[in-house]
N, C-alpha and C. Protein backbone atom coordinates (compact mmCIF):
# COMPACT_ATOMS: atom_id res chain seq x y z
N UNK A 1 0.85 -1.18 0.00
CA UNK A 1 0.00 0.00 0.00
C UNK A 1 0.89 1.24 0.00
N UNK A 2 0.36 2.06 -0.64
CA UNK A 2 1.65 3.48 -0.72
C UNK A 2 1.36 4.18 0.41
N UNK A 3 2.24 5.07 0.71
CA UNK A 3 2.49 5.94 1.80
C UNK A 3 2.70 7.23 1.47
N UNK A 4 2.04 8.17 1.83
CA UNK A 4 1.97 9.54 1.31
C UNK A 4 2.50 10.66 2.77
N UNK A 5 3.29 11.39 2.04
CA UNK A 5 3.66 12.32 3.49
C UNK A 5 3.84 13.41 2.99
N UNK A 6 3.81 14.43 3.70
CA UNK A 6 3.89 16.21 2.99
C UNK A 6 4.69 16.47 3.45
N UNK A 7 5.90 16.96 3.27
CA UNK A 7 7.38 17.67 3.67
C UNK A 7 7.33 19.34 2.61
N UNK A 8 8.12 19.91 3.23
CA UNK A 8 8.33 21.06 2.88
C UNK A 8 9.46 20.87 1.70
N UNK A 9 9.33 22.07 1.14
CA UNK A 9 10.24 22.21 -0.21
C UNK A 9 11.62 22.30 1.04
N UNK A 10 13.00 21.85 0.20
CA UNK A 10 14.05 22.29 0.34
C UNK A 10 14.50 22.82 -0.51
N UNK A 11 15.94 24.01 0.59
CA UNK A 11 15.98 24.92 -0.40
C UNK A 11 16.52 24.46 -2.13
N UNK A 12 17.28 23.69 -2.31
CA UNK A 12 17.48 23.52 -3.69
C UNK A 12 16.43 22.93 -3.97
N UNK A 13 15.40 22.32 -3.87
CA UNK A 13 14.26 21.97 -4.90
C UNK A 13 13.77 23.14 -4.98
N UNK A 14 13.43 23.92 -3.44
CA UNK A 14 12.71 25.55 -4.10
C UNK A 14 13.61 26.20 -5.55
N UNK A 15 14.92 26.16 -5.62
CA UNK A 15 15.69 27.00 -6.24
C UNK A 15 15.37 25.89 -7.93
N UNK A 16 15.59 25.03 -7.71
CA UNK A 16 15.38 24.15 -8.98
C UNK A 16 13.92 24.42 -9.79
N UNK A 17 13.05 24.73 -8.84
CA UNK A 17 11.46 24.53 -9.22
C UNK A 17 10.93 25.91 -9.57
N UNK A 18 11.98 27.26 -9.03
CA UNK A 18 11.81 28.48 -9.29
C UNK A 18 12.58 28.64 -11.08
N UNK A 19 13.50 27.73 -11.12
CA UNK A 19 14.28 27.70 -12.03
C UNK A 19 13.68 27.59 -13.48
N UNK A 20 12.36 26.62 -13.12
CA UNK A 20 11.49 26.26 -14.69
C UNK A 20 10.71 27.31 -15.00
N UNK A 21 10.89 28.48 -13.85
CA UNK A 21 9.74 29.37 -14.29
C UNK A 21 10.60 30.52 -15.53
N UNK A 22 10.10 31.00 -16.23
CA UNK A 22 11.22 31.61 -17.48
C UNK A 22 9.98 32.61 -17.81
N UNK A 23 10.66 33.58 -18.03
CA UNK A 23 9.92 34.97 -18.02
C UNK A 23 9.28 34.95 -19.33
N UNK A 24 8.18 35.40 -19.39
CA UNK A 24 7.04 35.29 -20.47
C UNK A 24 6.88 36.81 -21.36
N UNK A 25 7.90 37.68 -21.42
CA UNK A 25 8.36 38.79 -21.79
C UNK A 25 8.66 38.54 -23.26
N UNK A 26 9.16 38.04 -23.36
CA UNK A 26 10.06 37.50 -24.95
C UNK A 26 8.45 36.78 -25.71
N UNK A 27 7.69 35.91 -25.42
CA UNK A 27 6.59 35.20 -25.98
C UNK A 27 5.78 36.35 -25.74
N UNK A 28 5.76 37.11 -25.31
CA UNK A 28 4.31 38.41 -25.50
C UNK A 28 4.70 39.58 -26.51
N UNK A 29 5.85 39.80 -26.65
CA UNK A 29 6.96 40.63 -27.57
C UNK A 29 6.36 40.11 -28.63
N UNK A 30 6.57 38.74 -28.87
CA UNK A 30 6.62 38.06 -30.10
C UNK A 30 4.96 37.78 -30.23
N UNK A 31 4.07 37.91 -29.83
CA UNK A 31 2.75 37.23 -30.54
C UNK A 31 2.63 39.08 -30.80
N UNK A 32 3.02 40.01 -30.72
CA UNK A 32 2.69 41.16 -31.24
C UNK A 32 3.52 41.70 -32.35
N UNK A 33 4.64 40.91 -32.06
CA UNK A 33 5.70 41.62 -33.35
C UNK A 33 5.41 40.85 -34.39
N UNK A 34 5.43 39.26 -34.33
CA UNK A 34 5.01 38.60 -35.31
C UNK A 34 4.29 38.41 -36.47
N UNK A 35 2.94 38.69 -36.30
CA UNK A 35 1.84 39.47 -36.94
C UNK A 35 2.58 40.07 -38.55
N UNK A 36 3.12 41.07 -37.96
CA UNK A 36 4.10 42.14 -38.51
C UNK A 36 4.53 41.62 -39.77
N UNK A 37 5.83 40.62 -39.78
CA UNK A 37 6.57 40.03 -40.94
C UNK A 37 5.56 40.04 -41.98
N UNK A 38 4.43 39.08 -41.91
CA UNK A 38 3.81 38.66 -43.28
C UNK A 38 3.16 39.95 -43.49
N UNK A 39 2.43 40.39 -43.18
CA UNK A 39 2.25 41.90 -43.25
C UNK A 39 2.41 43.03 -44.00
N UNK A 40 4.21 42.84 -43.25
CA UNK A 40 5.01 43.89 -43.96
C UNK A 40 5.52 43.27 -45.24
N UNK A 41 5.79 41.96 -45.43
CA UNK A 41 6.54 41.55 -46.76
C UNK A 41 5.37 41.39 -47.89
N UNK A 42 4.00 41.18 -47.57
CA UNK A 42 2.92 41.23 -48.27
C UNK A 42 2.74 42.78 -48.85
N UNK A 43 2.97 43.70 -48.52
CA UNK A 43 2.97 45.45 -48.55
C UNK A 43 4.12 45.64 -49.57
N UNK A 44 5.50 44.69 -49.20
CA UNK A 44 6.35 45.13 -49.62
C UNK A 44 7.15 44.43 -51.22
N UNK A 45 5.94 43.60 -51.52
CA UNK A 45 6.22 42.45 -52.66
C UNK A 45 5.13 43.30 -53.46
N UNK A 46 4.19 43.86 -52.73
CA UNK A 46 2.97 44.04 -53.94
C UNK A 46 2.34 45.34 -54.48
N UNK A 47 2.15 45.91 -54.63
CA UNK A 47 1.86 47.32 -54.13
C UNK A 47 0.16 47.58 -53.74
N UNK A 48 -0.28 46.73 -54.07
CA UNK A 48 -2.01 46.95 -52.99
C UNK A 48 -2.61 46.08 -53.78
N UNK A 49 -2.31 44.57 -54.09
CA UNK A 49 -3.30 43.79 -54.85
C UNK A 49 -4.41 43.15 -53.22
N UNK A 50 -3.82 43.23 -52.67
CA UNK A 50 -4.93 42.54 -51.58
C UNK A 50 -5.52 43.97 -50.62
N UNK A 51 -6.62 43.60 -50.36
CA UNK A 51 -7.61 44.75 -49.81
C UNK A 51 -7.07 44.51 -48.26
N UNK A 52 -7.30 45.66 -47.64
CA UNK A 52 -6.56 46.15 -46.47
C UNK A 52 -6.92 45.10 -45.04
N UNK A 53 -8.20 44.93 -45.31
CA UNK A 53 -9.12 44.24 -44.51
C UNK A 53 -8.23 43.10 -44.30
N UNK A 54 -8.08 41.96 -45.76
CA UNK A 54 -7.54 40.77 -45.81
C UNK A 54 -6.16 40.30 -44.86
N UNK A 55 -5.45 41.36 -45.00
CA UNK A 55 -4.00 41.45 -44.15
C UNK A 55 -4.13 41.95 -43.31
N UNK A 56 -5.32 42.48 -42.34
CA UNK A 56 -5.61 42.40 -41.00
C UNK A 56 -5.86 41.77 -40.47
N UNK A 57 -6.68 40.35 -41.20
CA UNK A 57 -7.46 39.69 -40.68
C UNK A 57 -6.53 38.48 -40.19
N UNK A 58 -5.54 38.62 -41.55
CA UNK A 58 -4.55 37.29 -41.08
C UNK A 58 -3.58 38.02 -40.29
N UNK A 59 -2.98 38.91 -39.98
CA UNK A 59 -2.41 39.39 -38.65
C UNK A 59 -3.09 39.26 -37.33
N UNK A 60 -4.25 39.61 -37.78
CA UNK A 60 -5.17 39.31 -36.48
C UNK A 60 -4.90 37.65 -35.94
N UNK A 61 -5.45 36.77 -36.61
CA UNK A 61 -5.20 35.28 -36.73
C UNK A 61 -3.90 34.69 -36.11
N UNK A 62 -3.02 35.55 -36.71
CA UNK A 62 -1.81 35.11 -36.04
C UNK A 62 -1.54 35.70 -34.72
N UNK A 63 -1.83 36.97 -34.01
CA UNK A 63 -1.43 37.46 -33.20
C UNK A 63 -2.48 36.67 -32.01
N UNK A 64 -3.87 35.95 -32.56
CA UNK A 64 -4.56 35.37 -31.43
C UNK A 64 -4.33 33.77 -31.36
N UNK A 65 -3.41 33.56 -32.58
CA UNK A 65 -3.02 32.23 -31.73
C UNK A 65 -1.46 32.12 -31.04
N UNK A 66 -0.56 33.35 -31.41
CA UNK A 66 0.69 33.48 -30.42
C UNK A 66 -0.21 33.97 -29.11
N UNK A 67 -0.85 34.63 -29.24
CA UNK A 67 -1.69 34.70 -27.69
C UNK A 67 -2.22 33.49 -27.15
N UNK A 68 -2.89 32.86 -27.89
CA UNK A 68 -3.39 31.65 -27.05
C UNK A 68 -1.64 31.20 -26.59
N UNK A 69 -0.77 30.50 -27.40
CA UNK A 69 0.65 29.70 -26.63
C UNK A 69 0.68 30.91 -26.17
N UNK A 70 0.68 31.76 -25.44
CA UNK A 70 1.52 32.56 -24.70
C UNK A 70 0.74 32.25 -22.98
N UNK A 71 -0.54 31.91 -23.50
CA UNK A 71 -1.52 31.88 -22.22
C UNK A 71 -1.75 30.51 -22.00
N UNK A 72 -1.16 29.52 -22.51
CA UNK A 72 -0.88 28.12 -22.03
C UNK A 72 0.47 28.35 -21.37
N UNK A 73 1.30 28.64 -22.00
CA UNK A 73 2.68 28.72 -21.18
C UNK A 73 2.68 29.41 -19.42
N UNK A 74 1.79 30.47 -19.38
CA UNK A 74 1.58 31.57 -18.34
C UNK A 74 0.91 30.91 -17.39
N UNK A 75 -0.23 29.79 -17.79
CA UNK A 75 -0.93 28.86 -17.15
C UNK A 75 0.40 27.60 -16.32
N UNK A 76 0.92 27.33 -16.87
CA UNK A 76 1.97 26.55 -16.23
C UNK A 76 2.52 26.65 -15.65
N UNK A 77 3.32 28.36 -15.74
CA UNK A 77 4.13 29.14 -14.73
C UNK A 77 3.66 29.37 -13.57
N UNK A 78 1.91 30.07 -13.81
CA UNK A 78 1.11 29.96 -12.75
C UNK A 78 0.61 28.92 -11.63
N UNK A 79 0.65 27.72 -12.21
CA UNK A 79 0.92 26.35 -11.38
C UNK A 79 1.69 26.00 -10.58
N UNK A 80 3.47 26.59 -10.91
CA UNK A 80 4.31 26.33 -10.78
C UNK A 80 4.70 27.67 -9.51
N UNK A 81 4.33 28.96 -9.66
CA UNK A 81 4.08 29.97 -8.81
C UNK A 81 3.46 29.42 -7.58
N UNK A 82 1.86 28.35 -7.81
CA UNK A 82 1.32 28.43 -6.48
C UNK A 82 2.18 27.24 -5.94
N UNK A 83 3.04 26.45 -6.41
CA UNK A 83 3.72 25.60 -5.59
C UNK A 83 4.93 25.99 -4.95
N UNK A 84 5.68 26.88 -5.49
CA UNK A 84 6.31 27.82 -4.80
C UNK A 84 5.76 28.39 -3.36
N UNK A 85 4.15 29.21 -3.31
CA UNK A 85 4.31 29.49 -2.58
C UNK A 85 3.70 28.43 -0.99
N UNK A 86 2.68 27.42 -1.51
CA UNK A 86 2.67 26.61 -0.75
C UNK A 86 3.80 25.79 -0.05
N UNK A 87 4.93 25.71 -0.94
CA UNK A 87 5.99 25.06 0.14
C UNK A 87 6.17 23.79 0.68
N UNK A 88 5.30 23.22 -0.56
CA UNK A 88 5.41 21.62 0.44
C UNK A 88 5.45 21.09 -1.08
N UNK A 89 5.98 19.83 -0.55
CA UNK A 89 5.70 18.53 -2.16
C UNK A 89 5.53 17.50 -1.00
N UNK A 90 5.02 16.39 -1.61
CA UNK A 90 4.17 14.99 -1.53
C UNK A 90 5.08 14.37 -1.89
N UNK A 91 5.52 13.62 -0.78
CA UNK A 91 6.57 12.19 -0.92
C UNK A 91 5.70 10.80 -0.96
N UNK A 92 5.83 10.25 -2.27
CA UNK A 92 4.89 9.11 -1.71
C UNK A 92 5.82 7.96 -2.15
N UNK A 93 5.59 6.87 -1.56
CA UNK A 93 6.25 5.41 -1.27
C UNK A 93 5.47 4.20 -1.99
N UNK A 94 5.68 3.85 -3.24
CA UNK A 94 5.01 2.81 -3.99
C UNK A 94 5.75 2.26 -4.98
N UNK A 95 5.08 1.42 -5.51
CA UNK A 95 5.71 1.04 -6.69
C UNK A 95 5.38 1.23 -8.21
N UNK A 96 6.07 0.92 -9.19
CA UNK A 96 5.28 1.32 -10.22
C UNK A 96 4.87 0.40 -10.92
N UNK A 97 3.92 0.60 -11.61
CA UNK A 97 2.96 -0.20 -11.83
C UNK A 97 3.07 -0.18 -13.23
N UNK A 98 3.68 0.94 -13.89
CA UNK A 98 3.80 0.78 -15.66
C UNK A 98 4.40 2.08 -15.81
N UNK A 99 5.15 1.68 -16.47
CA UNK A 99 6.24 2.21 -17.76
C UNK A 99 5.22 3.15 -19.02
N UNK A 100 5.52 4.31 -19.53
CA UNK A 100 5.06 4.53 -21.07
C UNK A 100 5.96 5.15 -21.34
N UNK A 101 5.33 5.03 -23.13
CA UNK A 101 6.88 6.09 -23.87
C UNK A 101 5.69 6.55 -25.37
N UNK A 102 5.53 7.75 -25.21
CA UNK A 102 4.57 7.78 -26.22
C UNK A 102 5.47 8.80 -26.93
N UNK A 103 4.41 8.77 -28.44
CA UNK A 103 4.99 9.45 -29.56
C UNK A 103 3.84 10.37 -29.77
N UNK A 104 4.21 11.80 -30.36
CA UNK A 104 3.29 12.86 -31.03
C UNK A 104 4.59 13.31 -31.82
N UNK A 105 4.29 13.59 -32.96
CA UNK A 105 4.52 13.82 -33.96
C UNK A 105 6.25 13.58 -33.92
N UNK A 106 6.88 12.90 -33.57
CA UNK A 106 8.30 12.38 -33.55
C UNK A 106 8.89 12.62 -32.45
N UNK A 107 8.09 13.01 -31.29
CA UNK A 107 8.82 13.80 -29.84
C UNK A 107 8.19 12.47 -29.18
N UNK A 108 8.71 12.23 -28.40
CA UNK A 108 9.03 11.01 -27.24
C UNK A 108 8.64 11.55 -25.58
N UNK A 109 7.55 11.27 -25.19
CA UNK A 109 6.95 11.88 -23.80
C UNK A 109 7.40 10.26 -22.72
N UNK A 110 7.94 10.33 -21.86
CA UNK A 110 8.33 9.39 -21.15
C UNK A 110 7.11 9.63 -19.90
N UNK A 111 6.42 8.48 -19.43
CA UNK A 111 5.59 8.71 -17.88
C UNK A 111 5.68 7.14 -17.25
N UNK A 112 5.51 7.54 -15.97
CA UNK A 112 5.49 6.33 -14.59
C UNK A 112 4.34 6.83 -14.48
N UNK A 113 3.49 5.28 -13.98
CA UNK A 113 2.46 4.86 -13.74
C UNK A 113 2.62 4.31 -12.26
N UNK A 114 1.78 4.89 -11.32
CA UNK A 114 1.81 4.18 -9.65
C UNK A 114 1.20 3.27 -9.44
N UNK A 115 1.70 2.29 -8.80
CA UNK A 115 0.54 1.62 -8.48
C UNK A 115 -0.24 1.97 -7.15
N UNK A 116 -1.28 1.98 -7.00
CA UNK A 116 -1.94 2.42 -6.10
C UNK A 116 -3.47 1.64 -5.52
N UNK A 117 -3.73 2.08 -4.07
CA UNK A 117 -5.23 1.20 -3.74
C UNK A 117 -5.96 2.05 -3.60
N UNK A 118 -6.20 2.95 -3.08
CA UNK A 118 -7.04 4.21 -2.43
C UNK A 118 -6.76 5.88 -3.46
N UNK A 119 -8.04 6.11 -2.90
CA UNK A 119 -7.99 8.12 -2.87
C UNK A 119 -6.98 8.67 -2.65
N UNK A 120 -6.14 8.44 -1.80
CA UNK A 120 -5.01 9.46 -1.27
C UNK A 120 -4.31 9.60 -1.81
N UNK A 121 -3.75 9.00 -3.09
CA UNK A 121 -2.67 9.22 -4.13
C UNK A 121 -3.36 10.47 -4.83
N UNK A 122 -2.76 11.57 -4.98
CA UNK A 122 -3.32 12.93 -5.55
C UNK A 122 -2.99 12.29 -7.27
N UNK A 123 -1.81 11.66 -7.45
CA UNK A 123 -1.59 11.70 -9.22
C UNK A 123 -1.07 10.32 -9.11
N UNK A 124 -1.30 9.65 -10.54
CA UNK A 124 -1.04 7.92 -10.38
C UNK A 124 0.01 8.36 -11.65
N UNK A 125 0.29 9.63 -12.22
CA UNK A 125 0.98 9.55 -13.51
C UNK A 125 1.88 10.53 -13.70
N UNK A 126 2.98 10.21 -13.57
CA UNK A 126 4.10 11.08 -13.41
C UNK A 126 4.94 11.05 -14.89
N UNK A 127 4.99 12.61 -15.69
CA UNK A 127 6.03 12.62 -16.89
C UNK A 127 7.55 12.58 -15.83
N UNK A 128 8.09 11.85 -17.03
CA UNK A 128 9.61 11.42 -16.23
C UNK A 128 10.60 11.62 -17.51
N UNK A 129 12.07 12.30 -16.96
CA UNK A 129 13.11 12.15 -18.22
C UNK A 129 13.47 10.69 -18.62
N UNK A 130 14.12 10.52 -19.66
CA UNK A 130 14.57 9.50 -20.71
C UNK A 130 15.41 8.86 -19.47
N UNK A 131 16.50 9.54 -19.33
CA UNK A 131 17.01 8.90 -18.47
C UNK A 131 16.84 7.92 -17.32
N UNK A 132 15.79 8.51 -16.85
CA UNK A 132 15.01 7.95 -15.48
C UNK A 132 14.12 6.66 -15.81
N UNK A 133 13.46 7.15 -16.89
CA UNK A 133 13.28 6.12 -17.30
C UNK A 133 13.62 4.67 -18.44
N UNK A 134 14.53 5.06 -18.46
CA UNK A 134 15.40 3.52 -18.99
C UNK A 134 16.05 3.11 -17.92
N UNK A 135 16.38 3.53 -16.25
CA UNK A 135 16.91 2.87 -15.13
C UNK A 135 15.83 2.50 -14.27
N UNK A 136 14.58 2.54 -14.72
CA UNK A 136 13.58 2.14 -14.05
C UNK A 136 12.70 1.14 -14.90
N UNK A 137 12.67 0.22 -13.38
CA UNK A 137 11.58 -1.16 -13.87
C UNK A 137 9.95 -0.89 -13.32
N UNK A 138 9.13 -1.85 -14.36
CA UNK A 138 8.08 -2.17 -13.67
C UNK A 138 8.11 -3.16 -13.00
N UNK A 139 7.36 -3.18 -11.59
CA UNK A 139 7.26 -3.27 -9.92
C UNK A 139 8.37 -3.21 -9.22
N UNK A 140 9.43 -2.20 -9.27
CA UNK A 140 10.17 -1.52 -8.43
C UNK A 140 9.61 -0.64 -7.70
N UNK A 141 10.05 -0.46 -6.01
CA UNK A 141 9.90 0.07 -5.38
C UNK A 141 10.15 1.09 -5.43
N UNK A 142 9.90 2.23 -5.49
CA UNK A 142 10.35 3.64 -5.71
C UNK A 142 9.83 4.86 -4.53
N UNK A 143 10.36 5.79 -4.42
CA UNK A 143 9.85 7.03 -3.72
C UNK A 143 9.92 8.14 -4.16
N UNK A 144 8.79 8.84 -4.33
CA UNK A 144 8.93 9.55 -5.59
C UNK A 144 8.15 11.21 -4.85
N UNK A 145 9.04 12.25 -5.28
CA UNK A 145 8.88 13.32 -4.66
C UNK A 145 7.90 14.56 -5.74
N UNK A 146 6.96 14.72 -5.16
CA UNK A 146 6.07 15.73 -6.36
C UNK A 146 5.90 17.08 -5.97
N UNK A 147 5.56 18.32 -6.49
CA UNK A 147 4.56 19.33 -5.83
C UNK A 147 3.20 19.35 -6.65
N UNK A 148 1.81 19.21 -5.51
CA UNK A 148 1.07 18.87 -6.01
C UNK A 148 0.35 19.50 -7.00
N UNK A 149 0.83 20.73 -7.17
CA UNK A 149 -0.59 21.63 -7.87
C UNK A 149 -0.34 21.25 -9.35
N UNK A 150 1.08 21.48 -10.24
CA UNK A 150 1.76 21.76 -11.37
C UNK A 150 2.35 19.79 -11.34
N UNK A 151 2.10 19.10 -10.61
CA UNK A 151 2.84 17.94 -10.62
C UNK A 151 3.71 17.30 -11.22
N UNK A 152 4.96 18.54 -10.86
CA UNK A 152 6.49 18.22 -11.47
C UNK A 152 7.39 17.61 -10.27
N UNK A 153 7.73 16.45 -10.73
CA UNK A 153 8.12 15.42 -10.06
C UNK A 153 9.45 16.27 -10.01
N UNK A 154 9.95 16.11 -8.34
CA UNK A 154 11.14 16.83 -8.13
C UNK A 154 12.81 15.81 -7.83
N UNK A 155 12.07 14.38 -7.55
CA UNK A 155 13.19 13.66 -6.92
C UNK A 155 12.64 11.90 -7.22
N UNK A 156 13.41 11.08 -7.79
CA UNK A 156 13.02 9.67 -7.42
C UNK A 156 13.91 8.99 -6.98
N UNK A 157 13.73 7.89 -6.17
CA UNK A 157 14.89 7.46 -5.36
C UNK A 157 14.22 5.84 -5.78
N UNK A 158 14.95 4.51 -6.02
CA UNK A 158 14.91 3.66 -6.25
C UNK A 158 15.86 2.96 -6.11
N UNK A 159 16.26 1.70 -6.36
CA UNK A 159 17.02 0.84 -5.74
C UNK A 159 18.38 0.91 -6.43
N UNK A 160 17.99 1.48 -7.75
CA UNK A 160 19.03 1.86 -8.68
C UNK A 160 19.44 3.33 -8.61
N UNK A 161 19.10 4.13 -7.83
CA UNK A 161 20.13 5.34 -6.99
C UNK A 161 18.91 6.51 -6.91
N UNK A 162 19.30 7.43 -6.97
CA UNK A 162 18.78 8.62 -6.23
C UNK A 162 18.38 9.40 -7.61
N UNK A 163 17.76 10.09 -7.99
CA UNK A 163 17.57 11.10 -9.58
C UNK A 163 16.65 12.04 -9.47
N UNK A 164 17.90 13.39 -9.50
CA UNK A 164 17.20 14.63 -9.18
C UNK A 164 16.59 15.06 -10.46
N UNK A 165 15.08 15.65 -10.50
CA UNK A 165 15.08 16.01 -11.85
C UNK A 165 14.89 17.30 -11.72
């Protein structure tokens, strides 16, 4: 049966976990400057075959979907903010129960699967690096360190050593 305990951040996981947060300055720059290029090289190839409207509309288009990624990214940071300030991660004690390695469009997402009996496990599915996971088996014992809100796994410890991520 797993074992769940709440410990406080230490300071290098605080400093590690402050570390993923990356200033969203540069992606808000860019869903406004962007726009711009096709724009301007459309103006500057043609001298007015397309009506004014048309090349607003696709600036527009583009500037609301660099806005949307800009407000998924901000959403993450924000996750990652309230675990900061809560101060605690979830140590839990189980084993794993399954291995994945999935594919989207040629990128490779690695996750651990918990095994688990009850409610009290907040997440049964942890993304994990490559690394971590090619030194990890299914039904090894593991202890595996999370913060719960953004559930970025901070630490796994297994029989095959210690792995800070």
């Amino acid at each position: 049966m797993p074992t769940l305990t709440i410990e406080p951040l230490e300071p290098d996981e605080w400093a590690r976990l402050r570390g993923t947060r990356g200033g969203g300055l540069f992606l808000l720059a860019l869903a406004f400057a962007f726009p711009a290029i096709p724009v301007g090289c459309a103006f500057l190839t043609h001298p007015m075959p397309y009506p004014l409207m048309t090349l607003a509309g696709i600036a527009l288009i583009i500037a609301t979907a660099c806005l949307i990624v800009y407000l998924i990214y901000r959403w993450g940071e924000h996750k990652v903010s309230l675990d900061l300030k809560a101060n605690r991660k979830l140590v839990l004690d189980t084993t794993i129960a399954r291995l994945d390695e999935r594919y989207f469009r040629g990128i490779s997402s690695y996750y651990l699967n918990v095994a688990d009996d009850g409610p009290d496990v907040p997440r049964r599915r942890f993304q994990i690096d490559k690394a971590d996971y090619e030194q990890l088996r299914n039904g090894e014992h593991i202890r595996i360190a999370f913060v719960p809100i953004s559930g970025r796994v901070l630490e796994i410890e297994s029989a095959a050593g210690r792995h800070l991520i």
